[in-house]
Protein backbone atom coordinates (compact mmCIF):
# COMPACT_ATOMS: atom_id res chain seq x y z
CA UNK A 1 0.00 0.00 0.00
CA UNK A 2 1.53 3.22 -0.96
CA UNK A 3 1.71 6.03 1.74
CA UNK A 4 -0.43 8.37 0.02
CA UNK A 5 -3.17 5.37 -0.07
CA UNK A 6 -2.38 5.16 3.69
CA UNK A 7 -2.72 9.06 4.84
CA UNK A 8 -6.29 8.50 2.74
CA UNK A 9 -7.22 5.63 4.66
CA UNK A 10 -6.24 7.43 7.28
CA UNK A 11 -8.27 10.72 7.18
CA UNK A 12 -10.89 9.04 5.91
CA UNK A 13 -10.96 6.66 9.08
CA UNK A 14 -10.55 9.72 11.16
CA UNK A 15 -13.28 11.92 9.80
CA UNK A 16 -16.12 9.81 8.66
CA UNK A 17 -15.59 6.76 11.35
CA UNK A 18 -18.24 4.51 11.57
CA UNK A 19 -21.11 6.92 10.79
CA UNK A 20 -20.69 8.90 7.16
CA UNK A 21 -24.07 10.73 8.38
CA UNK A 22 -22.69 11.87 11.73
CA UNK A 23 -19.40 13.60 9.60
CA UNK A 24 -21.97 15.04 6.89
CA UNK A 25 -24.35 16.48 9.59
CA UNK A 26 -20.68 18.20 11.16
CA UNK A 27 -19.50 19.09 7.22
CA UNK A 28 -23.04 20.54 7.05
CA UNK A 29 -23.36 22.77 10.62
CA UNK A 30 -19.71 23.91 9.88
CA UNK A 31 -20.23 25.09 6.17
CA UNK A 32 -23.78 26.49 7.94
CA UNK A 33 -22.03 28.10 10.35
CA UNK A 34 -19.50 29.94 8.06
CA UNK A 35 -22.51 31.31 5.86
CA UNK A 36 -24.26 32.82 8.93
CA UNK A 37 -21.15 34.11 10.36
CA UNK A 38 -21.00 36.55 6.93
CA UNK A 39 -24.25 37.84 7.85
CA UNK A 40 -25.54 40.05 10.88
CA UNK A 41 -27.12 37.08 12.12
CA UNK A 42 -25.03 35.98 15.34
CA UNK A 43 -23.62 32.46 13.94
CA UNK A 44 -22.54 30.76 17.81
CA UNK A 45 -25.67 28.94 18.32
CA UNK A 46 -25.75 26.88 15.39
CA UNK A 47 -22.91 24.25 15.80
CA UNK A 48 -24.57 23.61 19.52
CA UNK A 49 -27.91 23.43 18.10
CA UNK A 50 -26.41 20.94 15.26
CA UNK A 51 -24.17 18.97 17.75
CA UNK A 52 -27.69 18.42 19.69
CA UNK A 53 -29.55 17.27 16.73
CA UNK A 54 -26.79 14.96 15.26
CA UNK A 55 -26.35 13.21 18.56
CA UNK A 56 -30.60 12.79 18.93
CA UNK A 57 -30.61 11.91 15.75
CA UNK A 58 -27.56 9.52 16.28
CA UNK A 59 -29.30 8.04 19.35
CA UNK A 60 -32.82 7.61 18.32
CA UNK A 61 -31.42 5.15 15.11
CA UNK A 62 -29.39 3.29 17.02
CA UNK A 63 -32.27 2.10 19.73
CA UNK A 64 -34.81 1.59 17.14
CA UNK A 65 -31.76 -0.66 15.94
CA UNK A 66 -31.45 -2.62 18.94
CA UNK A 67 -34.99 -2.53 19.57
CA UNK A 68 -35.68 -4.12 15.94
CA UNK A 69 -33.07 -6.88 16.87
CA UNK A 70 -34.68 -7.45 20.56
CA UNK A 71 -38.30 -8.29 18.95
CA UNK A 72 -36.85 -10.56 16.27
């Protein structure tokens, strides 16, 4: 494996993880963020706001995982 495939691996490893949705929710609240913060609109409440909503969102698939499994 050549390095370059390696560092790809890598970052790719380190920034998606297990969940690709989790890193596209962050992707999406940063890039939101950035937009806002060129505005008048105070931009600091939206990456807390997101964080919240990714890990609900996060949580609420995983039990209705496990709960799927449990009645099978």
């Amino acid at each position: 494996m050549s390095r370059v495939e390696s560092v790809g691996r890598f970052v790719w490893d380190f920034v998606v993880g297990d969940d690709w949705r989790v890193a596209a929710g962050v992707i999406t609240a940063i890039g939101t963020t950035a937009l806002v913060a060129d505005t008048k609109v105070a931009a600091w409440w939206i990456l807390p706001l997101s964080v919240a909503v990714v890990l609900a969102l996060t949580l609420w698939r995983a039990t209705r995982r496990e709960a799927n499994r449990a009645s099978q």
